[in-house]
Each structure stands twice: as structure tokens, then as C-alpha cells.
Protein backbone atom coordinates (compact mmCIF):
# COMPACT_ATOMS: atom_id res chain seq x y z
CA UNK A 1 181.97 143.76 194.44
CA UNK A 2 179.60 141.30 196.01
CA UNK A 3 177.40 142.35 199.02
CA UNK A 4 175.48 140.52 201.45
CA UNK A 5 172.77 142.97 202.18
CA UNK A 6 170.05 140.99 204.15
CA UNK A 7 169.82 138.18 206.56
CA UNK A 8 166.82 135.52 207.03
CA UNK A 9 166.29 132.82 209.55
CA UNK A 10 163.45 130.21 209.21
CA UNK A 11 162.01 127.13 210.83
CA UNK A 12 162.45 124.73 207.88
CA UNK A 13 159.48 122.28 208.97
CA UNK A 14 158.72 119.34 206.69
CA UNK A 15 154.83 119.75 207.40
CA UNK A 16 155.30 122.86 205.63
CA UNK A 17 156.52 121.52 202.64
CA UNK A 18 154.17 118.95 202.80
CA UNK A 19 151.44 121.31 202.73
CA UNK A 20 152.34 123.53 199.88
CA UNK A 21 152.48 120.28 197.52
CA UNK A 22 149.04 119.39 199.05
CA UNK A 23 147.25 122.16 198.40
CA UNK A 24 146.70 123.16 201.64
CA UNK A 25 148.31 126.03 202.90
CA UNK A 26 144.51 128.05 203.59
CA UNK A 27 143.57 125.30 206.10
CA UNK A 28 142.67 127.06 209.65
CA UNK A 29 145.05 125.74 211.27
CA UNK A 30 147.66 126.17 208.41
CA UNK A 31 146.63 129.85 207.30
CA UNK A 32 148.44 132.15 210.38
CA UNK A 33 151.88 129.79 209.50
CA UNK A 34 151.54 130.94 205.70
CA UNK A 35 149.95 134.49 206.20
CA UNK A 36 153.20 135.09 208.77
CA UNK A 37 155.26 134.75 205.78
CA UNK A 38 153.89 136.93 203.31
CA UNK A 39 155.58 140.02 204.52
CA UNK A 40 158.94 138.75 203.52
CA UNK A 41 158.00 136.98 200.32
CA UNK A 42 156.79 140.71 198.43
CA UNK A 43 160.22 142.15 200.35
CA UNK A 44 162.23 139.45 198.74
CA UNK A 45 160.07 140.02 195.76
CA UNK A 46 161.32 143.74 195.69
CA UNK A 47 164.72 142.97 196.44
CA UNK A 48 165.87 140.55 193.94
CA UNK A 49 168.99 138.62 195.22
CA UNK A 50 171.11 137.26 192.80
CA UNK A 51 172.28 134.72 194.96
CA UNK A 52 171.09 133.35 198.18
CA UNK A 53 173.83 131.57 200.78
CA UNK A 54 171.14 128.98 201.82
CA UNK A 55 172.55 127.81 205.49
CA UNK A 56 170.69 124.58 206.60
CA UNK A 57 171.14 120.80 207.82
CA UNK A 58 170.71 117.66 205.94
CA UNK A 59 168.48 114.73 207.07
CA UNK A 60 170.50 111.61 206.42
CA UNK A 61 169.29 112.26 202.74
CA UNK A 62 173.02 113.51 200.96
CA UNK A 63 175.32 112.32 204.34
CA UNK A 64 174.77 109.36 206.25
CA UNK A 65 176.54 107.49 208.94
CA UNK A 66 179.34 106.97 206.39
CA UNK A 67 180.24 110.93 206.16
CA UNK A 68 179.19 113.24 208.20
CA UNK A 69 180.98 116.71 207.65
CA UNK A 70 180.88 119.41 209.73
CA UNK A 71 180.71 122.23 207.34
CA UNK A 72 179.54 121.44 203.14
CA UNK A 73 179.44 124.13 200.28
CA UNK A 74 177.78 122.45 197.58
CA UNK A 75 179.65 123.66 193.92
CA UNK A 76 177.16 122.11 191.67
CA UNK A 77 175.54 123.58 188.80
CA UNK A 78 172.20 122.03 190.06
CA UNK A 79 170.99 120.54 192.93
CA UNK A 80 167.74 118.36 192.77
CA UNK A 81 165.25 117.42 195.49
CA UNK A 82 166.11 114.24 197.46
CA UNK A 83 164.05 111.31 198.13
CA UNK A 84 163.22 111.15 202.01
CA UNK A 85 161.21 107.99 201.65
CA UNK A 86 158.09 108.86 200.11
CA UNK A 87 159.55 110.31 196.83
CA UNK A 88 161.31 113.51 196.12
CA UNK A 89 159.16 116.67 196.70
CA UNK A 90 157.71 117.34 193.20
CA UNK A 91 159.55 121.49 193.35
CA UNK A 92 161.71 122.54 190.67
CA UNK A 93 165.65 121.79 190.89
CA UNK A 94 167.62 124.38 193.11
CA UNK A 95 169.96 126.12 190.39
CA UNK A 96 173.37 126.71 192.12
CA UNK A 97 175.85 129.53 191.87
CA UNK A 98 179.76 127.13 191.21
CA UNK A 99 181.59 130.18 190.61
CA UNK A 100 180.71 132.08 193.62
CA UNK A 101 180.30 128.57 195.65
CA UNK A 102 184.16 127.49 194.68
CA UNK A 103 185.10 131.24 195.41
CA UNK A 104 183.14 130.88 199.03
CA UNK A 105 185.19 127.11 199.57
CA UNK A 106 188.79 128.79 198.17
CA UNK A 107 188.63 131.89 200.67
CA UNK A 108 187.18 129.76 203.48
CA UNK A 109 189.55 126.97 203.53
CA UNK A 110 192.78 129.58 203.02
CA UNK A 111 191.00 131.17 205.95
CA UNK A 112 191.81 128.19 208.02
CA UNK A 113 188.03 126.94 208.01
CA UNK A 114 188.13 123.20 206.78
CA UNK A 115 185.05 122.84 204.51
CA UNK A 116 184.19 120.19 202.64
CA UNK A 117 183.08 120.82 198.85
CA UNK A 118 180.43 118.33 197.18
CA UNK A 119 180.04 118.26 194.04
CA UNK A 120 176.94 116.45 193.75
CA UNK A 121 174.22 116.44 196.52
CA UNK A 122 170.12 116.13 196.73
CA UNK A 123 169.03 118.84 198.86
CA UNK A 124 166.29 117.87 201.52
CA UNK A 125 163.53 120.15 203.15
CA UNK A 126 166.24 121.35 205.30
CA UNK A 127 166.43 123.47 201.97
CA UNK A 128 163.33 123.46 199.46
CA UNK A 129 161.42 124.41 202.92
CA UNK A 130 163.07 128.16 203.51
CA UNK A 131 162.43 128.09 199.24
CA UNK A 132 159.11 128.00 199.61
CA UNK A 133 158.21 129.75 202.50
CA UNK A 134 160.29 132.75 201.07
CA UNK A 135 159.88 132.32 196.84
CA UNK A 136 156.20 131.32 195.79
CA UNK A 137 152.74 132.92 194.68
CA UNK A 138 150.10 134.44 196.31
CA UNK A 139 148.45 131.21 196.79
CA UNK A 140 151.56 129.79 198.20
CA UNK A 141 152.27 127.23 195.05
CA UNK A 142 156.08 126.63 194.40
CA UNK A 143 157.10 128.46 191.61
CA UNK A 144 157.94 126.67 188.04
CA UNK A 145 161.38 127.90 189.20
CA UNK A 146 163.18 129.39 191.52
CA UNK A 147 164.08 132.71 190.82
CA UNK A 148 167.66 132.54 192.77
CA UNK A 149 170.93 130.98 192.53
CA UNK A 150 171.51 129.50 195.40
CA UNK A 151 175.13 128.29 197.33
CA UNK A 152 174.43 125.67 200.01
CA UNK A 153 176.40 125.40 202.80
CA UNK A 154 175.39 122.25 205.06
CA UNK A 155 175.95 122.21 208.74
CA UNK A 156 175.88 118.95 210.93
CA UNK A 157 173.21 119.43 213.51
CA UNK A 158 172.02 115.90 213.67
CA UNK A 159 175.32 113.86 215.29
CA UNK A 160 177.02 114.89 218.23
CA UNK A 161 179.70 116.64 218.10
CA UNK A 162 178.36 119.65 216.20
CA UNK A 163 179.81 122.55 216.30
CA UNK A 164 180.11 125.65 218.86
CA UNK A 165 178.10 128.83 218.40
CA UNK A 166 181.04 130.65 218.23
CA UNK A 167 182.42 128.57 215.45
CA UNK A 168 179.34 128.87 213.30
CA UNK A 169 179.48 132.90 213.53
CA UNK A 170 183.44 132.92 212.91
CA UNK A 171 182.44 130.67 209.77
CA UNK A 172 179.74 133.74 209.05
CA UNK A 173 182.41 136.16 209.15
CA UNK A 174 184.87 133.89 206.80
CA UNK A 175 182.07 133.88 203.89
CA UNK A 176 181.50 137.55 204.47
CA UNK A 177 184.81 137.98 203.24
CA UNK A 178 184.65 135.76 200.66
CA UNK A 179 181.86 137.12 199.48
CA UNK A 180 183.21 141.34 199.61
CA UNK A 181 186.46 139.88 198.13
CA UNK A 182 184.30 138.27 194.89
CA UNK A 183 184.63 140.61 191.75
CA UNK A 184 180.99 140.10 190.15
CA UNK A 185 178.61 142.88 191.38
CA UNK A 186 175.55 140.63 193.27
CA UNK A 187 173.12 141.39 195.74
CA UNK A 188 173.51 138.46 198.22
CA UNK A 189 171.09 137.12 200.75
CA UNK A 190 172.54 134.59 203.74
CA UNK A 191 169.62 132.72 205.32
CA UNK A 192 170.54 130.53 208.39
CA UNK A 193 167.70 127.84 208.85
CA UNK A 194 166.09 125.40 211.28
CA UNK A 195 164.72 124.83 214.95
CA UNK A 196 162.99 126.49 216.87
CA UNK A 197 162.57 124.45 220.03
CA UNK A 198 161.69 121.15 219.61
CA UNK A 199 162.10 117.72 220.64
CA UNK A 200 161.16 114.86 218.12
CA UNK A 201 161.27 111.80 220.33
CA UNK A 202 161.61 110.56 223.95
CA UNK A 203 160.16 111.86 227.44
CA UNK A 204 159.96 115.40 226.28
CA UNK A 205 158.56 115.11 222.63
CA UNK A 206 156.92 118.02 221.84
CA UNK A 207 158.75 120.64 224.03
CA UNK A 208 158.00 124.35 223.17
CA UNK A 209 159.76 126.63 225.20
CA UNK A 210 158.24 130.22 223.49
CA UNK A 211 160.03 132.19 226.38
CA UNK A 212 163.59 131.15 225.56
CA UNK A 213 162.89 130.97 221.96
CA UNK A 214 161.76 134.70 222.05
CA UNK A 215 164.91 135.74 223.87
CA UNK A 216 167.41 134.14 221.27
CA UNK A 217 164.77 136.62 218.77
CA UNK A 218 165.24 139.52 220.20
CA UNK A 219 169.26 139.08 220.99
CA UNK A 220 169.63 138.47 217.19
CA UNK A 221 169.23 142.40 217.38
CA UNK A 222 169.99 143.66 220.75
CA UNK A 223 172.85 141.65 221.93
CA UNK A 224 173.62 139.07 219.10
CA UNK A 225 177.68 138.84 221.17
CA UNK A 226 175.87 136.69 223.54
CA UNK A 227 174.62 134.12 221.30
CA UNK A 228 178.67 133.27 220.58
CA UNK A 229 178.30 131.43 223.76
CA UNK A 230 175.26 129.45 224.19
CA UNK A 231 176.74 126.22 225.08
CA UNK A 232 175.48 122.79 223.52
CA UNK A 233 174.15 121.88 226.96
CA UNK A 234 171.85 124.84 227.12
CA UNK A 235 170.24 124.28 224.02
CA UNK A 236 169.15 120.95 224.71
CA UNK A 237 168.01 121.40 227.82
CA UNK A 238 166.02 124.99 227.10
CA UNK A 239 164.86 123.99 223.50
CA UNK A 240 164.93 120.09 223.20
CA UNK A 241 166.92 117.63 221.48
CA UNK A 242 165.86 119.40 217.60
CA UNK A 243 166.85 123.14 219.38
CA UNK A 244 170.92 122.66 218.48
CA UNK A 245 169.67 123.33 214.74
CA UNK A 246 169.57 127.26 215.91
CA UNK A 247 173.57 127.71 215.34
CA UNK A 248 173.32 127.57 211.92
CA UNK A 249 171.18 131.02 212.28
CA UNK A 250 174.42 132.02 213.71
CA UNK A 251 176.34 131.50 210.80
CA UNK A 252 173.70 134.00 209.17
CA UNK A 253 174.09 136.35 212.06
CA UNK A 254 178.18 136.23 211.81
CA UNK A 255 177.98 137.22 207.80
CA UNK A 256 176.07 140.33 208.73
CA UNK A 257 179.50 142.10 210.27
CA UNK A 258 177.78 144.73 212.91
CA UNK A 259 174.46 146.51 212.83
CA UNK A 260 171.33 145.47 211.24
CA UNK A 261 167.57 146.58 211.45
CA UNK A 262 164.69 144.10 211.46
CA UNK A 263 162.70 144.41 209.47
CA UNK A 264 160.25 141.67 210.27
CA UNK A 265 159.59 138.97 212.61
CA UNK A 266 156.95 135.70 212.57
CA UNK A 267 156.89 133.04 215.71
CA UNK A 268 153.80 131.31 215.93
CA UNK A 269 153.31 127.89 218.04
CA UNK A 270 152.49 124.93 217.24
CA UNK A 271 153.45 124.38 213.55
CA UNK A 272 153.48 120.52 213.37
CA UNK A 273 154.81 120.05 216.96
CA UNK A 274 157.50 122.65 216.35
CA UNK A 275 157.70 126.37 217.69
CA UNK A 276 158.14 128.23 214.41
CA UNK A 277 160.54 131.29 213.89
CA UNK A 278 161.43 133.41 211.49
CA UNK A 279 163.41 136.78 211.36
CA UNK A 280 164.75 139.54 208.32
CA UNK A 281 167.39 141.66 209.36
CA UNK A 282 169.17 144.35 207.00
CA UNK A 283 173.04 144.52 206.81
CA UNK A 284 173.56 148.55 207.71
CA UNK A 285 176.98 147.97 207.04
CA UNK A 286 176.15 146.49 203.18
CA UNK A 287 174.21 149.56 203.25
CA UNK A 288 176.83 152.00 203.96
CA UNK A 289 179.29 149.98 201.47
CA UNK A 290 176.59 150.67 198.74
CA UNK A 291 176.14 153.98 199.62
């Protein structure tokens, strides 16, 4: 059967992106962002997922005003870099994973989780960000292409209402299942993306708040329970307007079932005006399965 042996979280900062297609990821000020990642690019290196659940949010690039769903798989054979106003990102096209992706939406939705399936969709750095920082060269140059199938699932983090903590690790738990109840034999990776704190606009542009962002760290481990309840209102007042983006980390969390080990962790402030964060965890229960 299908396993989902390893979690990852990430920051998915567009400077990021912006700097591997520049060139200029050895910069001084760019160089402890990069070399904070290298760690878990030879450990993904080694592991070789088949498939990677890629959890993130889009940027008014695939959903606008128009349609804004709460929870997205994406079923496509492909999905190609989106224009966000200064031309798509010149990285190879994301190959999806439809059988396993339809599979995901079928035991989901008879799970009572209403998710929407796209068919077509441009993915935005919400995405080819967490690609790069996690599938690249020594030099940090995007690969000629990806070496991963990848199922997105899109969360709305950008209009209010989005949803609870607790709702994004029940959803966790629901593709867990889908994925133990899929017949192919695949080592699969779940990686929940975005924040840390930060606030893009207003007042209090450019909050950091390193102590709170530390805590949620460590109780990803420790006491991941009491992230379930993290209300809306806390994360916008402890990690800015941009912090809500850390449920979909949650969702990650949820899919892991019980016990993990990290394995790794990289925070590092500023990156852009952003508080970077990035975690690997390994699914003991996958582990046992296996065994």
C-alpha cells in the first residue's frame, strides 16, 4: 500500500524564488537562507518520494474573487507555473500524480470533507517555492525537472473565513487514509507550506514575532494536540495578518497519525521581511507499518 513516511513544512517566500532564477542564492545576505536548506535537500535526495502531497495557498493566480474554495486537489496530469505579473517563473512544469490525486478527492469527499477538484490550475510560488528550496543542485539551480509527482491540495488562507486548525488536521487525517487505503506501493511525502509570522501591509508591516514562532516549532513535536486549537484571532494578533498561512502545516501535521522524530529544523529572520521556518519530521508510525 501507499505510505506517507515524512512530513515537511516551509516558508514559501517569493524572494526566494526570485533569487534562485537570479542567480543569487550565495549573496551574504541570501547564503544562511539557502545553506539552512541543504540538510533536507541530500535527505530528500536519499529518500526518493514517489509522490509528494504539496499543501500550500494560492495568490489570486488560479482563484480569484470569483471562486475561492476552501479546500482544492488539483487532478491534472501537469500543472505549469502561473503568471503573477511579471511572467511565469521560468522552472520546469510540476508533473502531477491524477490517479492518486482522484483517489485522495474520492476518499475525502465520501469522508464527508467537501473538496473541490480542478482540473486545470497554474501553480504559484505558494508551490514552485517549497520545489526549490527542497529539489535542486548544489548550486541551488532548479532542476531541468522535478524529480516528483506531485498532488496539490490548495488551502484558502488569503479571504476570511479560512478554515479552523482543527479542520485542517482532521483534513490531514482524511488523506492519510486515503492514501493507506491506495493499492500502488509509493513512498509519500506531505509538505504543509507558508508563513511564518508576517504582516505584508498596514501599521504592523514587517512583524516578526521569533518567540511565538519558535513555540508553534517545537509543539509540532512535543505537544502538536494543542495546535488543534489556535484560534484565528491568535494568529493574527501573535504572527500578523500573513501568520493564518501556518494551518496548512497542520494539515501536514494531521497526515502524520501519532509520533514522529525531527529530524531537522531551519528558522532564520529576516528572509525578505518574513520570519522563515522550516521543519522534517519522520512518520514512526509509517515506520512501524513498513517494518
Amino acid at each position: 500500500m501507499a505510505r506517507i513516511t515524512h512530513g515537511l513544512s516551509t516558508s514559501h517566500i517569493p524572494a526566494i524564488g526570485a533569487m534562485v532564477d537570479q542567480g543569487r542564492t550565495d549573496e551574504p545576505y541570501w547564503q544562511p537562507i539557502f545553506e539552512g536548506y541543504q540538510w533536507t535537500k541530500d535527505y530528500v535526495a536519499q529518500e526518493k518520494p514517489d509522490v509528494v502531497i504539496l499543501v500550500y495557498n494560492d495568490h489570486a493566480s488560479a482563484f480569484d474573487m470569483k471562486f475561492i474554495p476552501t479546500f482544492a486537489i488539483g487532478c491534472s496530469d501537469e500543472f505549469r507555473p502561473a503568471d503573477e505579473g511579471w511572467g511565469p517563473r521560468p522552472v520546469p512544469p510540476v508533473p502531477g500524480h491524477p490517479d492518486l490525486a482522484w483517489h485522495i478527492a474520492q476518499s475525502c469527499i465520501l469522508d464527508e470533507f467537501d473538496i473541490t477538484i480542478i482540473n486545470e490550475m497554474e501553480v504559484d510560488h505558494g508551490l514552485t517555492v517549497p520545489m526549490d528550496v527542497f529539489f535542486d543542485s548544489k548550486d541551488n539551480k532548479t532542476p531541468a525537472q522535478w524529480p516528483v509527482k506531485v498532488v496539490p491540495v490548495a488551502v484558502n488562507v488569503v479571504t476570511y473565513p479560512p478554515p479552523s486548525g482543527n479542520r485542517c488536521w482532521m483534513l490531514g487525517e482524511a488523506i492519510a487514509r486515503a492514501v493507506e487505503s491506495y493499492p500502488e506501493d509509493l513512498n509519500v511525502h506531505i509538505w504543509g507550506t507558508g508563513g511564518m509570522s508576517h504582516q505584508l501591509q498596514g501599521p504592523r508591516a514587517g512583524l516578526i514575532n521569533k518567540e511565538w514562532d519558535q513555540r508553534f516549532l517545537d509543539l509540532m513535536t512535543s505537544d502538536p494536540q494543542k495546535l488543534r486549537t489556535i484560534e484565528h484571532i491568535e494568529y493574527l494578533r501573535e504572527t500578523g495578518s500573513e501568520g493564518i498561512e501556518m494551518v496548512m502545516w497542520l494539515i501536514m501535521r494531521g497526515a502524520l497519525q501519532g509520533k514522529v522524530t525531527e529530524l531537522h529544523r531551519h528558522y532564520h529572520v529576516p528572509c525578505s521581511n518574513t520570519a522563515l521556518g522550516h521543519i522534517v519530521l519522520k512518520n514512526e508510525v509509517a515506520e512501524t507499518v513498513v517494518a
